[in-house]
PDB file of N, CA and C in Angstrom:
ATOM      1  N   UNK A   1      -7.774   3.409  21.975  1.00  0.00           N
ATOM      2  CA  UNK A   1      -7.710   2.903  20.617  1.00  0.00           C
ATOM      3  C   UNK A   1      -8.446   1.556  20.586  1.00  0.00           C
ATOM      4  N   UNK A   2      -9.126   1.260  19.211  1.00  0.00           N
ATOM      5  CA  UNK A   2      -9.961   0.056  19.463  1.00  0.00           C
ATOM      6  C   UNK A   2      -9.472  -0.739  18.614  1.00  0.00           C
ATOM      7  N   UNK A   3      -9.889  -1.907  19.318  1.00  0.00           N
ATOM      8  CA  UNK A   3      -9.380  -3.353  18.855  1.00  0.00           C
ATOM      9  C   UNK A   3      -9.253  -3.295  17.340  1.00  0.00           C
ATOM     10  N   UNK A   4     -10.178  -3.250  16.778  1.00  0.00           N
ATOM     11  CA  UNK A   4     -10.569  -2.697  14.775  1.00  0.00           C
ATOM     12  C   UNK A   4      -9.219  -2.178  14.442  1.00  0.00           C
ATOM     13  N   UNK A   5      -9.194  -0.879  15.024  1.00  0.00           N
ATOM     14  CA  UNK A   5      -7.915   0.017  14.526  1.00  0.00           C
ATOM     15  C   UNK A   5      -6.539  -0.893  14.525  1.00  0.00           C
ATOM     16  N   UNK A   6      -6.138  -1.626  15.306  1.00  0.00           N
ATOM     17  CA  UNK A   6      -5.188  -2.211  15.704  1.00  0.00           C
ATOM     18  C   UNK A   6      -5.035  -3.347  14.705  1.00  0.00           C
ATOM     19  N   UNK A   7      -6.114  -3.778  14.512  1.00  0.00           N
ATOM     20  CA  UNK A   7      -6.068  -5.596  13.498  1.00  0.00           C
ATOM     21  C   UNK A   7      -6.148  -4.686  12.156  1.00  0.00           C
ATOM     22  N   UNK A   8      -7.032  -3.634  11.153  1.00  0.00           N
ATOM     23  CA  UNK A   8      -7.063  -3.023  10.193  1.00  0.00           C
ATOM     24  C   UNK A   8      -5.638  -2.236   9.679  1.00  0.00           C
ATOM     25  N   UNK A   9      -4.990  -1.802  11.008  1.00  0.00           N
ATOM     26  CA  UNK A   9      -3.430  -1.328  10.631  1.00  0.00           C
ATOM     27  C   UNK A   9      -2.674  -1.780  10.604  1.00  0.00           C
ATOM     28  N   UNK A  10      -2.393  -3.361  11.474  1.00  0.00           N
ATOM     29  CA  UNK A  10      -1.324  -4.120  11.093  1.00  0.00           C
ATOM     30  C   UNK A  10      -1.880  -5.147   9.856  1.00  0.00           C
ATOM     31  N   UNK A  11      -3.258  -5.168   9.425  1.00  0.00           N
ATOM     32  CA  UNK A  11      -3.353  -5.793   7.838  1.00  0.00           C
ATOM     33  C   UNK A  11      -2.903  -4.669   7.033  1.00  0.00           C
ATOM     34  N   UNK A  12      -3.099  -3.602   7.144  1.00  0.00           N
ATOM     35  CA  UNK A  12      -2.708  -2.411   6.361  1.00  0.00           C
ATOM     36  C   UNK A  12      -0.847  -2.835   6.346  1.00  0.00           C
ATOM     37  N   UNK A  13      -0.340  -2.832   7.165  1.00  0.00           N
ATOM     38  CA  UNK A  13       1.157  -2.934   7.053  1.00  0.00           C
ATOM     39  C   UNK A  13       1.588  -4.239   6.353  1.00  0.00           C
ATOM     40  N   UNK A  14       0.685  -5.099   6.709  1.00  0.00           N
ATOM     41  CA  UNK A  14       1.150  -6.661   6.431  1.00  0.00           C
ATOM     42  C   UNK A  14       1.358  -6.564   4.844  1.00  0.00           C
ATOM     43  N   UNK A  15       0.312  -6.321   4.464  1.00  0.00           N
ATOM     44  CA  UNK A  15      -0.184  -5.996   2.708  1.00  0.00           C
ATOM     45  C   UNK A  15       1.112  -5.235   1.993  1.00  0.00           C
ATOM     46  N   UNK A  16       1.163  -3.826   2.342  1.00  0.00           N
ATOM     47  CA  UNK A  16       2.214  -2.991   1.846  1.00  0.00           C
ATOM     48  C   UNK A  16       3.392  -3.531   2.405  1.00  0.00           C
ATOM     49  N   UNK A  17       4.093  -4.107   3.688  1.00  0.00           N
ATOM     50  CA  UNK A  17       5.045  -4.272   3.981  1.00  0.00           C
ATOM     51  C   UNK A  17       5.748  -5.759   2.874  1.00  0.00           C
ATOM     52  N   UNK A  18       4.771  -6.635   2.316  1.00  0.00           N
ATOM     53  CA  UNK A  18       5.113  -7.630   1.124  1.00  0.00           C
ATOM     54  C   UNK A  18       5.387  -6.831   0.295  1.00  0.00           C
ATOM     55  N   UNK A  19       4.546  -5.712  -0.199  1.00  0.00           N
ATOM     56  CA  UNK A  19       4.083  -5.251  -1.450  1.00  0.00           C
ATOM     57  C   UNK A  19       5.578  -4.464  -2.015  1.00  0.00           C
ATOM     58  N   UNK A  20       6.540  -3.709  -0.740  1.00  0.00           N
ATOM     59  CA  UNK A  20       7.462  -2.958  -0.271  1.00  0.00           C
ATOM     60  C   UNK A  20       8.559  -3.755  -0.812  1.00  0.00           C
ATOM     61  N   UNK A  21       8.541  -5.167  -0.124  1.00  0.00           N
ATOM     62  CA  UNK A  21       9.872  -5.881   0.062  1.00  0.00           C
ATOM     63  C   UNK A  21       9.947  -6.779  -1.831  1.00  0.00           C
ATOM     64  N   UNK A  22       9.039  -7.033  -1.598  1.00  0.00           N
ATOM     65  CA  UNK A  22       9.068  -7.637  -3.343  1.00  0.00           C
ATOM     66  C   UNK A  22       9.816  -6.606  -4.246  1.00  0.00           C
ATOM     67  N   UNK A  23       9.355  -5.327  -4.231  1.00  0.00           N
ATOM     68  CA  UNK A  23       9.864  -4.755  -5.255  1.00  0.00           C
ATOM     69  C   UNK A  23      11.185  -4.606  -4.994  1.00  0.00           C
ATOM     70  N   UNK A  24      12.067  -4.106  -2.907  1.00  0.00           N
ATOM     71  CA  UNK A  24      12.998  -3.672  -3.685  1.00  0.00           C
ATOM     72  C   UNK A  24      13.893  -4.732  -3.410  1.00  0.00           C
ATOM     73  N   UNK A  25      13.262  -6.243  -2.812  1.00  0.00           N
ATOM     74  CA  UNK A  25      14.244  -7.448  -3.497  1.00  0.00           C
ATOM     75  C   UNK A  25      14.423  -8.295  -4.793  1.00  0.00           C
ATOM     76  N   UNK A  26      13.618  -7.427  -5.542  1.00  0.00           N
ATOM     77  CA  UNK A  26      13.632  -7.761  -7.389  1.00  0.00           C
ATOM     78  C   UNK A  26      12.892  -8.868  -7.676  1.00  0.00           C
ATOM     79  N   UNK A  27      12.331  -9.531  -6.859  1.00  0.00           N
ATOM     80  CA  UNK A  27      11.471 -10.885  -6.583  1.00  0.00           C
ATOM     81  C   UNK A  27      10.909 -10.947  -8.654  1.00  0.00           C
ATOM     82  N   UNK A  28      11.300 -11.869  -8.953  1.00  0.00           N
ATOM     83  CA  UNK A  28      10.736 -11.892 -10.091  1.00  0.00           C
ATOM     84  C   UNK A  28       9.395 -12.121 -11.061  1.00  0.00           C
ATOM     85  N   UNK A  29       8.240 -12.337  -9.843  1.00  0.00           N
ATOM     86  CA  UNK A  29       6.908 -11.890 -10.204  1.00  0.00           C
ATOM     87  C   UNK A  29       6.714 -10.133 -10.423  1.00  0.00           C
ATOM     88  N   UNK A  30       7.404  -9.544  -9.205  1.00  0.00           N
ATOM     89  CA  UNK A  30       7.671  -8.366  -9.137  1.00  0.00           C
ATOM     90  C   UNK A  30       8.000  -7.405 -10.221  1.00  0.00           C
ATOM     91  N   UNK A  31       8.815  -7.986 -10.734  1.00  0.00           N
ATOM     92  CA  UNK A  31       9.308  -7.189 -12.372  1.00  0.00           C
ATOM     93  C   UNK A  31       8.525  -7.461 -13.404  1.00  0.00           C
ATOM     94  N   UNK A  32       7.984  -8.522 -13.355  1.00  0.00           N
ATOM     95  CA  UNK A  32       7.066  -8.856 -14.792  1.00  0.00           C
ATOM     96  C   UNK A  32       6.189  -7.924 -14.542  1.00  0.00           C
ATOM     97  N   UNK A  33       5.335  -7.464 -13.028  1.00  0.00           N
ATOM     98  CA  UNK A  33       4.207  -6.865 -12.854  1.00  0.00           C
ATOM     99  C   UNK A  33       4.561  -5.276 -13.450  1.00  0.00           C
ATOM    100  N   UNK A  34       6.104  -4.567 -13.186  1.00  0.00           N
ATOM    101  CA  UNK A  34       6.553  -3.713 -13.573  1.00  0.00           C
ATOM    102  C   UNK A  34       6.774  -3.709 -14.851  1.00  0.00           C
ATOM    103  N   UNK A  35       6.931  -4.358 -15.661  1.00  0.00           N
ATOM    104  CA  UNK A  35       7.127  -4.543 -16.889  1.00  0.00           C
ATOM    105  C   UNK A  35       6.420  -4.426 -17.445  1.00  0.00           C
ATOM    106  N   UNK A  36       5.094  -5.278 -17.165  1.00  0.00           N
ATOM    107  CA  UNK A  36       3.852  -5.414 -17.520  1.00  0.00           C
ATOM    108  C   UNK A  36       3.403  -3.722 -17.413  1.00  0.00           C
ATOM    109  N   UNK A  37       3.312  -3.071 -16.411  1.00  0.00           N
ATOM    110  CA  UNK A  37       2.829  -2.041 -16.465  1.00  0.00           C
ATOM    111  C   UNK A  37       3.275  -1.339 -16.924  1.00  0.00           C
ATOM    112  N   UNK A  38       4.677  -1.237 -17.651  1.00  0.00           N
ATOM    113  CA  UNK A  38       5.436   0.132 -18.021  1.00  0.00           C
ATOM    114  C   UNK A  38       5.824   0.978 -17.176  1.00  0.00           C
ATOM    115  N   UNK A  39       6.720   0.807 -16.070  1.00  0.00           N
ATOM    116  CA  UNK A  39       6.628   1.636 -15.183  1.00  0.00           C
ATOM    117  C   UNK A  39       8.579   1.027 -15.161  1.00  0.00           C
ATOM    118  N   UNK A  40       9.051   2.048 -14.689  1.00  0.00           N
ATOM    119  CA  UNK A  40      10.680   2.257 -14.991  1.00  0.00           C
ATOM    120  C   UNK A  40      11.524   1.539 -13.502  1.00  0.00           C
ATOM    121  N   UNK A  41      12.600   1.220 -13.858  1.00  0.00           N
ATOM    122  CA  UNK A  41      13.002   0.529 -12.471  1.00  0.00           C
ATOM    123  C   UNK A  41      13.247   1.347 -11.451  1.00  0.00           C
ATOM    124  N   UNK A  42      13.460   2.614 -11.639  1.00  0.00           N
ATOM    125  CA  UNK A  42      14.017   3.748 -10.323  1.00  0.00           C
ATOM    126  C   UNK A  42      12.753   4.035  -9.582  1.00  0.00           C
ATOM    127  N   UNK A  43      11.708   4.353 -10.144  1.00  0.00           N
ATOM    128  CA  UNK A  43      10.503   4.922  -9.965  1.00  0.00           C
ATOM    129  C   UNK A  43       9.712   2.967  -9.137  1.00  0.00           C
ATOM    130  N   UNK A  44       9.922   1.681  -9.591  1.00  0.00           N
ATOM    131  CA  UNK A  44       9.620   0.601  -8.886  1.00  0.00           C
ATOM    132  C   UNK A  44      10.152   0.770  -7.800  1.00  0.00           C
ATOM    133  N   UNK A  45      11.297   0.862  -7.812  1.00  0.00           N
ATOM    134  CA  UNK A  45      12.414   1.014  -6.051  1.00  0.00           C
ATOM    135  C   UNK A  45      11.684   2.172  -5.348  1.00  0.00           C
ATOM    136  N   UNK A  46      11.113   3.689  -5.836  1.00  0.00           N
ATOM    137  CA  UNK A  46      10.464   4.306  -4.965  1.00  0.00           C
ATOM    138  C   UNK A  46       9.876   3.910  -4.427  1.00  0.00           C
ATOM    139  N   UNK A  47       8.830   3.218  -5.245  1.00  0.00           N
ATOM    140  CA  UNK A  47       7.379   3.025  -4.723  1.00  0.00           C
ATOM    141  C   UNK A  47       7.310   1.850  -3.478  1.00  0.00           C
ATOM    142  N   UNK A  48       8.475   0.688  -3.638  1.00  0.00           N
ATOM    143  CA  UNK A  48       8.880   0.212  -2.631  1.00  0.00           C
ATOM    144  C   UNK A  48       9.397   1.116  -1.080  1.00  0.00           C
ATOM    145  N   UNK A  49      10.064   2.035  -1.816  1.00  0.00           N
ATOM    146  CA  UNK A  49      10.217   2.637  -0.213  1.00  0.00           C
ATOM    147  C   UNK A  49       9.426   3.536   0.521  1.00  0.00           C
ATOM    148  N   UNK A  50       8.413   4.026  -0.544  1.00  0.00           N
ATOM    149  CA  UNK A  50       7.237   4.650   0.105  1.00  0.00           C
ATOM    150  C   UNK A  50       6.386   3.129   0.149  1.00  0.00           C
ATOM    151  N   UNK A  51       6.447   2.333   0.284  1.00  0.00           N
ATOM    152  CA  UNK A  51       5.477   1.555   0.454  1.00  0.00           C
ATOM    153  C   UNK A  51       5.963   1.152   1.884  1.00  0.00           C
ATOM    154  N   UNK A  52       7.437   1.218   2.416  1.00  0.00           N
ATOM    155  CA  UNK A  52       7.890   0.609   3.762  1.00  0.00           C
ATOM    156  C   UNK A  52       7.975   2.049   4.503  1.00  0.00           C
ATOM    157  N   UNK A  53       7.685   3.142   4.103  1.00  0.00           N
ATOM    158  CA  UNK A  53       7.455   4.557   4.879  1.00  0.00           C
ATOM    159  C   UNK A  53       6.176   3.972   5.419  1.00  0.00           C
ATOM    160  N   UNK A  54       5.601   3.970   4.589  1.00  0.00           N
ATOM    161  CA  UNK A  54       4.220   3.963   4.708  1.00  0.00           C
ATOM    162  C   UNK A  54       3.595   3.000   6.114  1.00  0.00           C
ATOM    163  N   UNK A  55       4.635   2.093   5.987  1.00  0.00           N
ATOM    164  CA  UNK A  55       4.192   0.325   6.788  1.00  0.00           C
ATOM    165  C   UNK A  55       4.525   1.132   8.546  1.00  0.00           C
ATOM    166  N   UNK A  56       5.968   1.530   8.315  1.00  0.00           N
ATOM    167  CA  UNK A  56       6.340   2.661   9.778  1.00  0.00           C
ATOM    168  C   UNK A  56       5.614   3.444  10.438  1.00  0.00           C
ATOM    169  N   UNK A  57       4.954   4.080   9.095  1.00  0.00           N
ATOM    170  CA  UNK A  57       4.202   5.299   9.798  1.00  0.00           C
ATOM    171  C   UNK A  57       2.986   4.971  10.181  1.00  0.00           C
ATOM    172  N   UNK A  58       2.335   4.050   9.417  1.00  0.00           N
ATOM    173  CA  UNK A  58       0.980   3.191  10.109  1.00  0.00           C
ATOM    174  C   UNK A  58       1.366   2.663  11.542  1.00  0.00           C
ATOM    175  N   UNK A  59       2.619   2.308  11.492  1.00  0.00           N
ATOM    176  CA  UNK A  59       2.774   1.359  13.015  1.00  0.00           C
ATOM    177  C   UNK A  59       2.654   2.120  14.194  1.00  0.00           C
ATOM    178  N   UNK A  60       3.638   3.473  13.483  1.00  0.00           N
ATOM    179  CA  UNK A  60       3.814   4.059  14.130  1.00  0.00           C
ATOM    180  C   UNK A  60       2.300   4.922  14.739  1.00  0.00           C
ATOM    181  N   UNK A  61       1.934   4.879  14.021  1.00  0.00           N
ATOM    182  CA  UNK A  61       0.531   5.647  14.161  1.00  0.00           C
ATOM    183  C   UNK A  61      -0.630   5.098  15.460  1.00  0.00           C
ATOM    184  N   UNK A  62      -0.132   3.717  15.494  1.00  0.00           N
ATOM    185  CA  UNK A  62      -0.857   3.479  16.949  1.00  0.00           C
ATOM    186  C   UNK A  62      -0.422   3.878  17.797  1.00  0.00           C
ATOM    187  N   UNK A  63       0.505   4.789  18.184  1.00  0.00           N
ATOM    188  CA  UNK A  63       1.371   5.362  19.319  1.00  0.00           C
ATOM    189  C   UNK A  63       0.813   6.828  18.984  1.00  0.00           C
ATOM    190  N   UNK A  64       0.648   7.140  17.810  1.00  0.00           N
ATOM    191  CA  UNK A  64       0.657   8.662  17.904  1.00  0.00           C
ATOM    192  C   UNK A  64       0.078   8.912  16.386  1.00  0.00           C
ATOM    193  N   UNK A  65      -1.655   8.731  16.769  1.00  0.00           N
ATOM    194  CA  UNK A  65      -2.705   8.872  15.391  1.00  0.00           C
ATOM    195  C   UNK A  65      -2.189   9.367  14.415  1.00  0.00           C
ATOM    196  N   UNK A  66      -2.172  10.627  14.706  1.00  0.00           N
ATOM    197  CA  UNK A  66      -1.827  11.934  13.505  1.00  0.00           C
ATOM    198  C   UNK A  66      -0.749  11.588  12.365  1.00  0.00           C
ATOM    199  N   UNK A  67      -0.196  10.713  12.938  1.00  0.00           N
ATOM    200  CA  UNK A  67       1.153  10.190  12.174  1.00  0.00           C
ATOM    201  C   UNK A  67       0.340   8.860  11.426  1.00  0.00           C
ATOM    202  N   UNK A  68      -0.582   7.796  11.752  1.00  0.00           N
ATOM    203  CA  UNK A  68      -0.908   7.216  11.598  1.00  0.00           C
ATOM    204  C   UNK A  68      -2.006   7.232  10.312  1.00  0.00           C
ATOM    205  N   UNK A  69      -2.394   8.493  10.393  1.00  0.00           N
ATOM    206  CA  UNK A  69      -3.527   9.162   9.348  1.00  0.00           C
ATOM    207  C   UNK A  69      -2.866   9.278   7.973  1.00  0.00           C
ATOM    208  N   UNK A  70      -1.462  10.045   8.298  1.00  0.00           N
ATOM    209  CA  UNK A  70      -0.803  10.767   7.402  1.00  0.00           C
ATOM    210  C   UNK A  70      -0.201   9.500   6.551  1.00  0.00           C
ATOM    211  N   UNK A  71       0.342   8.443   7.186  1.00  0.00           N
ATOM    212  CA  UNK A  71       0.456   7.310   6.635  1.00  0.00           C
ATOM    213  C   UNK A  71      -0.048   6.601   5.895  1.00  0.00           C
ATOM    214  N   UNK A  72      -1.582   6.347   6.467  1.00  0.00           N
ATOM    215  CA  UNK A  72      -2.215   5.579   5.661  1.00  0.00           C
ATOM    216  C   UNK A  72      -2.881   6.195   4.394  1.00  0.00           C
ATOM    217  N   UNK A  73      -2.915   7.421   4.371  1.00  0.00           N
ATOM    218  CA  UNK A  73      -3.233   8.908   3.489  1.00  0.00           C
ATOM    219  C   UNK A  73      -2.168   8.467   2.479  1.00  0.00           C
ATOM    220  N   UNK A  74      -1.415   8.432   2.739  1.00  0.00           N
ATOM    221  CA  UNK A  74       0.033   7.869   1.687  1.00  0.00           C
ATOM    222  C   UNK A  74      -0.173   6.918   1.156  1.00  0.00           C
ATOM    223  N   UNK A  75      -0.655   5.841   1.560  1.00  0.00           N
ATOM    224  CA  UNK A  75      -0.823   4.276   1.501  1.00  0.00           C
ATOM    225  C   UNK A  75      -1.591   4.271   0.651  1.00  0.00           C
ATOM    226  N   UNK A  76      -2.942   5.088   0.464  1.00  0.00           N
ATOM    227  CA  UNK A  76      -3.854   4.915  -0.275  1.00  0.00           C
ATOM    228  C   UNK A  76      -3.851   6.034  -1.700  1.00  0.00           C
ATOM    229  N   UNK A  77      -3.636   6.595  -1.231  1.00  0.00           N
ATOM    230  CA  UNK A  77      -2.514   7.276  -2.440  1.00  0.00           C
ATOM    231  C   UNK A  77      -1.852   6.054  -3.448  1.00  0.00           C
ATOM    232  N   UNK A  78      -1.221   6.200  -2.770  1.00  0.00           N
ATOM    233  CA  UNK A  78      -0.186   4.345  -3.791  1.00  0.00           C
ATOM    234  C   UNK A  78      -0.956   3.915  -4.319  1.00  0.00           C
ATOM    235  N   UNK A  79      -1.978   3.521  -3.542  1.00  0.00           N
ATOM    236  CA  UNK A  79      -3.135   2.198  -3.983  1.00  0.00           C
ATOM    237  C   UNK A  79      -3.642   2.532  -5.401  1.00  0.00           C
ATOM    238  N   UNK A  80      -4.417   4.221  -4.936  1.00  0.00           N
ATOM    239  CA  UNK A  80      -4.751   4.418  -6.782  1.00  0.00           C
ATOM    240  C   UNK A  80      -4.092   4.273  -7.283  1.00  0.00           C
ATOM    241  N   UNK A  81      -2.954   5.638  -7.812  1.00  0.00           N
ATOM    242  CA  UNK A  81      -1.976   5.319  -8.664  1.00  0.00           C
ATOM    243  C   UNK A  81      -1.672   3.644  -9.350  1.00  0.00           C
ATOM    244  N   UNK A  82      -1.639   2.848  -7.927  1.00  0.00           N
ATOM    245  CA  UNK A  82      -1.757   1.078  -8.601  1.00  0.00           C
ATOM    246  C   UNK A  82      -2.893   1.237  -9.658  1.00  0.00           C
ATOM    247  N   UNK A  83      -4.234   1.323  -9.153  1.00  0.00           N
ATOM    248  CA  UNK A  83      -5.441   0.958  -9.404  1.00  0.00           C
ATOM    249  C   UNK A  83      -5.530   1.651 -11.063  1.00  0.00           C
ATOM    250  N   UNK A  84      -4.901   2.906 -11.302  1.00  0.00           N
ATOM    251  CA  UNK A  84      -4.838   4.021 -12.264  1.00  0.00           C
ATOM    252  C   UNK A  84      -4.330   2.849 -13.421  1.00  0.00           C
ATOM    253  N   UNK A  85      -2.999   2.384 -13.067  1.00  0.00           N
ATOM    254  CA  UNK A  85      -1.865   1.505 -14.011  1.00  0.00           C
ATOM    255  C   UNK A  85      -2.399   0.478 -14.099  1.00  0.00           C
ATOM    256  N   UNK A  86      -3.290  -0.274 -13.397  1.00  0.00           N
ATOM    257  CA  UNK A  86      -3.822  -1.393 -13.630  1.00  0.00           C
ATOM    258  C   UNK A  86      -4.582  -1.577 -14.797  1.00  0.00           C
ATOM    259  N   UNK A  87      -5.517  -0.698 -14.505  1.00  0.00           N
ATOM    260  CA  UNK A  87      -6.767  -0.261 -15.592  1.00  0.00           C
ATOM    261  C   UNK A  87      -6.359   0.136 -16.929  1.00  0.00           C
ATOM    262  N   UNK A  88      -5.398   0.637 -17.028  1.00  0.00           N
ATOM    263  CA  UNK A  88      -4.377   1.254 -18.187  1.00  0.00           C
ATOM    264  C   UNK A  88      -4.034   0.343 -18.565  1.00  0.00           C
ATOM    265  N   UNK A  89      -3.649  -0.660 -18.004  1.00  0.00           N
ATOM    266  CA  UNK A  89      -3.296  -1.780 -18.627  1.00  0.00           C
ATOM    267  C   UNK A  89      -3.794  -3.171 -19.072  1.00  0.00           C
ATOM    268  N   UNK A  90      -5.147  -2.753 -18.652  1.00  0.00           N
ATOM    269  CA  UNK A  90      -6.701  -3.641 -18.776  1.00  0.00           C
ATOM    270  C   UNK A  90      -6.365  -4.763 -18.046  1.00  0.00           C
ATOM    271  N   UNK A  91      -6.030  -4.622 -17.292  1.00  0.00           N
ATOM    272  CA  UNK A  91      -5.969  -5.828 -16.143  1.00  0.00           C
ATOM    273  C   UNK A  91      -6.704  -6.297 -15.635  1.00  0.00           C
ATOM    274  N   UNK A  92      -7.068  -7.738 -15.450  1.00  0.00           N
ATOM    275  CA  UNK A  92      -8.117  -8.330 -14.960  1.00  0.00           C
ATOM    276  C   UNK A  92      -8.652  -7.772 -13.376  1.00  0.00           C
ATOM    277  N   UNK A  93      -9.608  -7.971 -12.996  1.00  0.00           N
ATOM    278  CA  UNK A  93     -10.085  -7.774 -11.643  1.00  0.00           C
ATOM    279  C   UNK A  93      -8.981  -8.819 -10.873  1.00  0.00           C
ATOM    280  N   UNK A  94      -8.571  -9.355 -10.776  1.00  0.00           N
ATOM    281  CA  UNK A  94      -8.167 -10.762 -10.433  1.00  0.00           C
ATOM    282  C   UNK A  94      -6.357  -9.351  -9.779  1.00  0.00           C
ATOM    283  N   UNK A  95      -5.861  -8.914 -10.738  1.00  0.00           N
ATOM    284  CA  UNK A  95      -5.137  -8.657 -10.947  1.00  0.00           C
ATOM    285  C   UNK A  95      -4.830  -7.190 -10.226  1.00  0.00           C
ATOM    286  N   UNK A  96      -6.090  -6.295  -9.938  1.00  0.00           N
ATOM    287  CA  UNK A  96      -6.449  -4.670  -9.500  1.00  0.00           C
ATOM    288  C   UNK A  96      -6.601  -5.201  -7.902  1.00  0.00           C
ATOM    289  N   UNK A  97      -6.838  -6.355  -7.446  1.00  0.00           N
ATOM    290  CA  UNK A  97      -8.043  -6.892  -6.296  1.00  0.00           C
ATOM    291  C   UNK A  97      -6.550  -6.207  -5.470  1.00  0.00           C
ATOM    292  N   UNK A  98      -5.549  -6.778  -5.465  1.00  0.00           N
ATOM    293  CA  UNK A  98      -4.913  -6.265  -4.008  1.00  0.00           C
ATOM    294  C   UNK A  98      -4.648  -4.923  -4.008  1.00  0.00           C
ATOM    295  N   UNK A  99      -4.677  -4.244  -5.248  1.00  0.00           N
ATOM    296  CA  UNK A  99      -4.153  -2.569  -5.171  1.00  0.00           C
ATOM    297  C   UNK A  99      -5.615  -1.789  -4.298  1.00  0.00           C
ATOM    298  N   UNK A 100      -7.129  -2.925  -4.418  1.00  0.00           N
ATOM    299  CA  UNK A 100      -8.542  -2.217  -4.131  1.00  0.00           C
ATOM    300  C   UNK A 100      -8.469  -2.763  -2.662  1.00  0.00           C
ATOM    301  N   UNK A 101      -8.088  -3.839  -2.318  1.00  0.00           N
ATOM    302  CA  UNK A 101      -8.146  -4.244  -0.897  1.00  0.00           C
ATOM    303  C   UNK A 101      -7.282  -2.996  -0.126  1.00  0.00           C
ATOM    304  N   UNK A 102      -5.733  -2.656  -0.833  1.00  0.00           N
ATOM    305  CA  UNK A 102      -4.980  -1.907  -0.529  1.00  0.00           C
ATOM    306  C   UNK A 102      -5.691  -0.971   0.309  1.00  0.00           C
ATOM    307  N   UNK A 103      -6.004   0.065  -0.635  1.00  0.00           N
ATOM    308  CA  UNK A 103      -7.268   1.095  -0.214  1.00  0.00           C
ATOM    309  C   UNK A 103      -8.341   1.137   0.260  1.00  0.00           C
ATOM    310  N   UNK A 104      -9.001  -0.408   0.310  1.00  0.00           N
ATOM    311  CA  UNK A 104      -9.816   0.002   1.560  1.00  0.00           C
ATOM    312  C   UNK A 104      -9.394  -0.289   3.045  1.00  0.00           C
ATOM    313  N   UNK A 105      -8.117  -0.913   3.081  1.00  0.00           N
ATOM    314  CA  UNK A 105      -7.429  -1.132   4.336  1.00  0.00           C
ATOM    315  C   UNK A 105      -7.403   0.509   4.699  1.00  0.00           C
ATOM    316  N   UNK A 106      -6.656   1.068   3.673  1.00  0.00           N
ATOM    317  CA  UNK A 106      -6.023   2.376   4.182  1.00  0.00           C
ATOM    318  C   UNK A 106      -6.921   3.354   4.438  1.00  0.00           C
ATOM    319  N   UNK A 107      -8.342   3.309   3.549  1.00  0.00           N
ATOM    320  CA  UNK A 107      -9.913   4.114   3.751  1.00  0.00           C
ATOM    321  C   UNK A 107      -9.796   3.824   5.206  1.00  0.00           C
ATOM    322  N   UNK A 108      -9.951   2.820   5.499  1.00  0.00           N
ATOM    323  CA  UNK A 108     -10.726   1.845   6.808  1.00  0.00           C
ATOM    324  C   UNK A 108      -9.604   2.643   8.141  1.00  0.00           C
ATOM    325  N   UNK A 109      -8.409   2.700   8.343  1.00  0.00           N
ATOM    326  CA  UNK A 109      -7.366   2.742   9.429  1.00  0.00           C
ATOM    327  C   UNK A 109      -7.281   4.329   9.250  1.00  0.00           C
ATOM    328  N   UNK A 110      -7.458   5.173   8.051  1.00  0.00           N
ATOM    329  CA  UNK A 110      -8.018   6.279   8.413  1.00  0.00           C
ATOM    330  C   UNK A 110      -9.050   7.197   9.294  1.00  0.00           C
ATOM    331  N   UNK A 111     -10.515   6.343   8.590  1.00  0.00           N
ATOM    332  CA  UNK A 111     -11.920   6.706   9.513  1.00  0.00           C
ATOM    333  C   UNK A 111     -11.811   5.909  10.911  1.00  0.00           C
ATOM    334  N   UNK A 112     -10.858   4.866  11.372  1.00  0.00           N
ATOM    335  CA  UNK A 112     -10.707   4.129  12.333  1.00  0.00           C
ATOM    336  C   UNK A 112      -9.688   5.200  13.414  1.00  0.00           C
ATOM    337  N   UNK A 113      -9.489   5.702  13.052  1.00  0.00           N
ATOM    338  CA  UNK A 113      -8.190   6.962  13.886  1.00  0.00           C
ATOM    339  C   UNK A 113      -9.015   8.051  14.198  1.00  0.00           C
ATOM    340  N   UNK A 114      -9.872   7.849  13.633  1.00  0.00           N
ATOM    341  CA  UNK A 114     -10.790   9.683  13.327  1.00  0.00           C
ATOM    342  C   UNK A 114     -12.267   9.159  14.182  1.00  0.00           C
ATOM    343  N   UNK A 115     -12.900   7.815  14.442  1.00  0.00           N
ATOM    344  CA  UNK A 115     -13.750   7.673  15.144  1.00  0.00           C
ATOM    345  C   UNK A 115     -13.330   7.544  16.960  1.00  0.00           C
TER     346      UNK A 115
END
């Protein structure tokens, strides 16, 4: 496994593992962003815990790729869906930038498992 893979998946975790804990400790930037988007509180708490699946299975994924793929496959998943609600909600670039960094972490620790 190469050095890349290793620093690209624990930024991949670092990112979602905030992104995870904000929502489901109610952090109150957190809710305005939910609010802001229209998006319901049960369905915020998911997306937090697929966002800390997600952080596991990346970690986990340096031990055992396949798991690591499937993870970050998830991860970037999320990311649109962000990227989808963002835009819907005419959100500044300023505002989409970590849901696009999101995904190219998770692009990146994908083709990084597969090279």
């Amino acid at each position: 496994m190469s050095v890349a893979t290793v620093v690209v998946t624990v930024l991949l975790a670092g990112l979602f593992a905030f992104a995870g804990t904000i929502k489901l400790l109610g952090v109150t930037q957190s809710l305005a962003i939910r609010d802001h988007l229209g998006i319901s509180p049960g369905l915020w708490r998911a997306i937090g815990v697929l966002e800390w699946a997600g952080v596991v299975g990346a970690l986990a994924g340096l031990r055992w790729p396949p798991l690591g793929i499937a993870a970050a496959t998830g991860l970037a998943l999320l990311s649109v869906g962000a990227i989808v609600s963002h835009v819907r909600a005419s959100d500044s670039v300023g505002d989409t930038a970590p849901s696009v960094i999101g995904l190219g972490l998770a692009a990146a620790t994908v083709v990084l498992h597969t090279v």
